[in-house]
C-alpha atoms as a PDB file:
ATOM      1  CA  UNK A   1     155.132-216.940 -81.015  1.00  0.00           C
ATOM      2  CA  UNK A   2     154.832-217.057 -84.612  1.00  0.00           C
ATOM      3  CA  UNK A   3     151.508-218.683 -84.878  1.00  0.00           C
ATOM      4  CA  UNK A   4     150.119-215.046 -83.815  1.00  0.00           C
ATOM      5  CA  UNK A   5     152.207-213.368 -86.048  1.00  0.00           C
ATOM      6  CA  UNK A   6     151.027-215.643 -88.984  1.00  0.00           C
ATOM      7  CA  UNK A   7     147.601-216.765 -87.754  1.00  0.00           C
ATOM      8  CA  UNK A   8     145.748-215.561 -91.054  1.00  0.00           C
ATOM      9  CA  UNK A   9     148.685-217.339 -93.650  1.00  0.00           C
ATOM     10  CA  UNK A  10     147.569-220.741 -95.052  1.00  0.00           C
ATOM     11  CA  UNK A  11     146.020-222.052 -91.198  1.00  0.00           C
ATOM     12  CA  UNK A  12     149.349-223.091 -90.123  1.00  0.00           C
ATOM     13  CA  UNK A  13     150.396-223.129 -86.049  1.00  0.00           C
ATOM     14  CA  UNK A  14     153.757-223.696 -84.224  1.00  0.00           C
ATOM     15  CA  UNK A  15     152.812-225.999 -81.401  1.00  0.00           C
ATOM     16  CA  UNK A  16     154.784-224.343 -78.695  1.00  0.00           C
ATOM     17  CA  UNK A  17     157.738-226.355 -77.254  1.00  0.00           C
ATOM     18  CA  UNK A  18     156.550-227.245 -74.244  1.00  0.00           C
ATOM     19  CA  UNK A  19     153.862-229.353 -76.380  1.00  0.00           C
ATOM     20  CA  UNK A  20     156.091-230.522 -78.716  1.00  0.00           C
ATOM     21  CA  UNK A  21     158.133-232.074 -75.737  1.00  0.00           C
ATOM     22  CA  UNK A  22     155.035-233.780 -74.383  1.00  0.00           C
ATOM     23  CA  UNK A  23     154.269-235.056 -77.372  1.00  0.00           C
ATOM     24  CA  UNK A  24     157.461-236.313 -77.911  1.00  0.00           C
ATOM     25  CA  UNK A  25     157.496-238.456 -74.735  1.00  0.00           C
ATOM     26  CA  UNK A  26     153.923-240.072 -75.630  1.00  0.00           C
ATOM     27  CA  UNK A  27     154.849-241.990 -78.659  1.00  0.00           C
ATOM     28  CA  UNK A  28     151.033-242.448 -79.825  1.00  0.00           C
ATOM     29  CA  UNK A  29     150.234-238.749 -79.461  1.00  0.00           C
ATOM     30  CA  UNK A  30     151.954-237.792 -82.640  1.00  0.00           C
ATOM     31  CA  UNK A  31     151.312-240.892 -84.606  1.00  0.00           C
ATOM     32  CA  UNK A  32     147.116-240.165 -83.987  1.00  0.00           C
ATOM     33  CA  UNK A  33     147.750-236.927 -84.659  1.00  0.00           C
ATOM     34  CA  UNK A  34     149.276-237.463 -88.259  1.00  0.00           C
ATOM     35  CA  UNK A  35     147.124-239.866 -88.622  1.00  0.00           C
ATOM     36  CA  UNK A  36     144.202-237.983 -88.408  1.00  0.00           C
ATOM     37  CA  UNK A  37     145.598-235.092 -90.370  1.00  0.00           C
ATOM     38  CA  UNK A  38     145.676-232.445 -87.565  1.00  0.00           C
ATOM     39  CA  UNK A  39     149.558-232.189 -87.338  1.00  0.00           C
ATOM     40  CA  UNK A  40     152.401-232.621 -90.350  1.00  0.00           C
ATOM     41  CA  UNK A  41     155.965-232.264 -89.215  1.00  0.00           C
ATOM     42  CA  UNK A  42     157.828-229.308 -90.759  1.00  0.00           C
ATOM     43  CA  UNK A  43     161.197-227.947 -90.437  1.00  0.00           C
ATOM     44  CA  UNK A  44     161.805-223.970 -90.732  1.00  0.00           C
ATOM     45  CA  UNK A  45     162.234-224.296 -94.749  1.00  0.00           C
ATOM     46  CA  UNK A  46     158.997-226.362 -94.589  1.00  0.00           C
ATOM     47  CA  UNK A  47     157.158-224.135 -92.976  1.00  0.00           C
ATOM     48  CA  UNK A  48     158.074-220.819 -94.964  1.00  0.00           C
ATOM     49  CA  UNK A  49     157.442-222.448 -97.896  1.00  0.00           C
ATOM     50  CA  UNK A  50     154.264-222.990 -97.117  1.00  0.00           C
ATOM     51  CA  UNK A  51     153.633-219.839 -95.435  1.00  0.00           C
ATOM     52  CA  UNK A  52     155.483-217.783 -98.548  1.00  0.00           C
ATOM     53  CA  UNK A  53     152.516-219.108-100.620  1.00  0.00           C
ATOM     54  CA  UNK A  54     149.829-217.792 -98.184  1.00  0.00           C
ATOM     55  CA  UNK A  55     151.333-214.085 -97.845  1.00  0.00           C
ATOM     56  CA  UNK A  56     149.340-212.070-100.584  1.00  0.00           C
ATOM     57  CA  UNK A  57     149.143-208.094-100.723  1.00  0.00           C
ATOM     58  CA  UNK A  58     149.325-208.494 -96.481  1.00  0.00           C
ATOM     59  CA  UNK A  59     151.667-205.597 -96.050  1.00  0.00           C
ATOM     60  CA  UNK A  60     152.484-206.937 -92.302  1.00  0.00           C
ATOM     61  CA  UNK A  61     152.823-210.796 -93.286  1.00  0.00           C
ATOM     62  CA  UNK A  62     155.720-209.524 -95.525  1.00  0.00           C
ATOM     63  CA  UNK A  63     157.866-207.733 -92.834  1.00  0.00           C
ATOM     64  CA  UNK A  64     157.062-210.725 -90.551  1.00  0.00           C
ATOM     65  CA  UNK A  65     158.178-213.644 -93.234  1.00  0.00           C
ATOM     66  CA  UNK A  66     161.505-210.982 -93.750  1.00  0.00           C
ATOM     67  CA  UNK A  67     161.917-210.988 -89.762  1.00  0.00           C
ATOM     68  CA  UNK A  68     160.612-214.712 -89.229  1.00  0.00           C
ATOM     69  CA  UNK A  69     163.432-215.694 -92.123  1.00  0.00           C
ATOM     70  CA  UNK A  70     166.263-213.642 -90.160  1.00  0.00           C
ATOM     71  CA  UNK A  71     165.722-214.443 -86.831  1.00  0.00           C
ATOM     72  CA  UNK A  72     165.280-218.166 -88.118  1.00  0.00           C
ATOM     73  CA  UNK A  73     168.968-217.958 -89.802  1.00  0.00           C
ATOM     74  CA  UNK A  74     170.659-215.979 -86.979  1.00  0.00           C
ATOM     75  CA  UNK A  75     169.415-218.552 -84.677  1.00  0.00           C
ATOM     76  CA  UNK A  76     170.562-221.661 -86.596  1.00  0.00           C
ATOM     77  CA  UNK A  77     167.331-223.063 -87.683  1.00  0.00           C
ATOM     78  CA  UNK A  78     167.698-222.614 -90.912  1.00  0.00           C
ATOM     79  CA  UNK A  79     170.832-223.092 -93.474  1.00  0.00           C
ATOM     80  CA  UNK A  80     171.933-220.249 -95.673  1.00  0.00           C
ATOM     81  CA  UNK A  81     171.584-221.671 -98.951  1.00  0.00           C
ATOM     82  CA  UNK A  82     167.830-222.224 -98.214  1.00  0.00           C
ATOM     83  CA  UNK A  83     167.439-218.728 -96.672  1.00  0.00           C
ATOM     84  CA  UNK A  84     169.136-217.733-100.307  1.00  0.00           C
ATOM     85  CA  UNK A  85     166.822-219.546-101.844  1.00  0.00           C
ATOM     86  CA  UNK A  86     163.487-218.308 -99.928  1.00  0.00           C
ATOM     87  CA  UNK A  87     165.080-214.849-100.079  1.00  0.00           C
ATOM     88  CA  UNK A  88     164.838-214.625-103.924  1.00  0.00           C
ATOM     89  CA  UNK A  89     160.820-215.683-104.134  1.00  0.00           C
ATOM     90  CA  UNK A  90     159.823-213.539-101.545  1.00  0.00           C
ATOM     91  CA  UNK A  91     157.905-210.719-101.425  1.00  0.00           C
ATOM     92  CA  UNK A  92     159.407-207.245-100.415  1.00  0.00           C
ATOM     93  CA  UNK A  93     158.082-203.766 -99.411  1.00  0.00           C
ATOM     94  CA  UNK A  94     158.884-201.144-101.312  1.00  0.00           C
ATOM     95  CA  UNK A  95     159.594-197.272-100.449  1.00  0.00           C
ATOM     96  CA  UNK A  96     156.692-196.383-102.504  1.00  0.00           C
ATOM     97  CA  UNK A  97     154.030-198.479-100.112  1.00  0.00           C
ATOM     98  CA  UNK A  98     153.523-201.309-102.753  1.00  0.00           C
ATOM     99  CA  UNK A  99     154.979-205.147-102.681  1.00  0.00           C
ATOM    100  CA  UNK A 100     157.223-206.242-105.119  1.00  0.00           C
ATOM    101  CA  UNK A 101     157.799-209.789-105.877  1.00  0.00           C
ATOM    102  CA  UNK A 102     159.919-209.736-109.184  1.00  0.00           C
ATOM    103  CA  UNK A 103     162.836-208.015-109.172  1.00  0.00           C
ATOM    104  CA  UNK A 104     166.391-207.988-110.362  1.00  0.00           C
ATOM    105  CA  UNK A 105     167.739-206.606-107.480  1.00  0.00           C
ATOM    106  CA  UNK A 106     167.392-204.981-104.209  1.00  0.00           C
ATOM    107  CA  UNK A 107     168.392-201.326-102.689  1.00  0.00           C
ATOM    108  CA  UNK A 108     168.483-201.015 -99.283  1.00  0.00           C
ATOM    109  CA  UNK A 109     168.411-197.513 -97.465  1.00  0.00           C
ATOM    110  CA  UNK A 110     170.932-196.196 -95.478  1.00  0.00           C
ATOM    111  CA  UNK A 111     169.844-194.487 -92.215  1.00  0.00           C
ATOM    112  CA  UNK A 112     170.768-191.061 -92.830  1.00  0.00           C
ATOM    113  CA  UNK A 113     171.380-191.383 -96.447  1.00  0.00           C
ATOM    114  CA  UNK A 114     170.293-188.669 -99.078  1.00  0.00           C
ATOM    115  CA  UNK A 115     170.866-190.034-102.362  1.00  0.00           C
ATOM    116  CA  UNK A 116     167.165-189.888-103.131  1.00  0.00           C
ATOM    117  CA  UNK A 117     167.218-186.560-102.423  1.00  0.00           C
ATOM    118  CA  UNK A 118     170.291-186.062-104.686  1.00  0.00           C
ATOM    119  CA  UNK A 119     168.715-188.198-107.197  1.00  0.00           C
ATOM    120  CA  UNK A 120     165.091-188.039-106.832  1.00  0.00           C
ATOM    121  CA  UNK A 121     163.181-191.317-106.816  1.00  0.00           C
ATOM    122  CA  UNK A 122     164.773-194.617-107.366  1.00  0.00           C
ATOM    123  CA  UNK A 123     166.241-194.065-110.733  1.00  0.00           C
ATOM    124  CA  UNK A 124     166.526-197.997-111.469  1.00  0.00           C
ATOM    125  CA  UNK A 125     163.136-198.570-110.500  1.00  0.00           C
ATOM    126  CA  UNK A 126     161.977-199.176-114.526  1.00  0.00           C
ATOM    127  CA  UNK A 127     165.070-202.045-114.216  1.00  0.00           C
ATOM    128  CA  UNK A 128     163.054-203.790-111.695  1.00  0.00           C
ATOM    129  CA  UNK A 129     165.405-203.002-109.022  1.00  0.00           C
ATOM    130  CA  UNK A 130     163.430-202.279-105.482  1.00  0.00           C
ATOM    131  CA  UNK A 131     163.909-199.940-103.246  1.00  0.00           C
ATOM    132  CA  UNK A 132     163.387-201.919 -99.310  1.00  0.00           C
ATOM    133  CA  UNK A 133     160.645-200.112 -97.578  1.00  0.00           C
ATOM    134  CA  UNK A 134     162.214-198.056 -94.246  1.00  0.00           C
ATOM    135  CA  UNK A 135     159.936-201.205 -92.365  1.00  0.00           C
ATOM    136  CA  UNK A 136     163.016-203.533 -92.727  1.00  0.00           C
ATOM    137  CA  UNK A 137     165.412-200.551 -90.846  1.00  0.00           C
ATOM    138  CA  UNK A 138     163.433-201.101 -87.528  1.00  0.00           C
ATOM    139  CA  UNK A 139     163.281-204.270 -85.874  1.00  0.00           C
ATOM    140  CA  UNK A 140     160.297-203.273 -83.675  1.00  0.00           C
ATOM    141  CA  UNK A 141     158.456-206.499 -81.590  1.00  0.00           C
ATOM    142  CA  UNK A 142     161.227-209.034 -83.023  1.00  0.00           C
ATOM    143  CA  UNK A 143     164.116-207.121 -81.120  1.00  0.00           C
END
């Protein structure tokens, strides 16, 4: 349920599907309910582009939006080109416990790897170029 996940970004809700159903099938439910300003229709692009505003310095609303994105694509609900496109404004952990949200590109770390070791820190760091937090390796709840 994503509402928990995101209950403190921008006071937006899913409405889970079984209400969304019923609402469906009682035409003047949803009409009062726009009406009144208590529910706006979003799809998936909608609704992280509203929530990618809300995110801030909340380490764990970043890994969520990342996993919330992914599981959104993989699952058809959103198109590619507008993953692309959320992709490139959102926010990112990086290996050194900060956020980064302009950058030129993105490293991602291999499990196992040791190039840090053979190189030290991220030597393209200065270029803008992030290093992704180990967070993203580990799927964790969203498995």
């Amino acid at each position: 349920d994503w509402s928990k996940e995101f209950r403190s970004a921008g006071n937006l809700v899913f409405l889970p599907e079984k209400t969304q159903e019923f609402c469906a099938k009682v035409d003047f439910l949803f009409a009062w309910l726009k009406d009144c300003k208590i529910v706006k229709t979003l799809d998936v692009y909608g609704y992280a582009s509203l929530l990618l505003k809300s995110l801030g310095s909340n380490r764990a609303l970043v890994l969520d939006f990342a996993h919330f994105l992914h599981l959104s694509f993989s699952r058809g609900f959103i198109s590619e080109s507008k993953v692309k496109r959320l992709c490139a404004m959102m926010p990112l952990l990086n290996s050194y416990g900060g956020i980064t949200v302009e950058r030129k590109g993105v490293l991602v770390p291999a499990d196992g790897s040791n190039w840090v070791e053979l190189m030290g820190s991220n030597p393209w760091r200065h270029e803008n170029f992030v290093e992704l937090a180990e967070e993203y390796l580990h799927p964790g709840k969203y498995a």
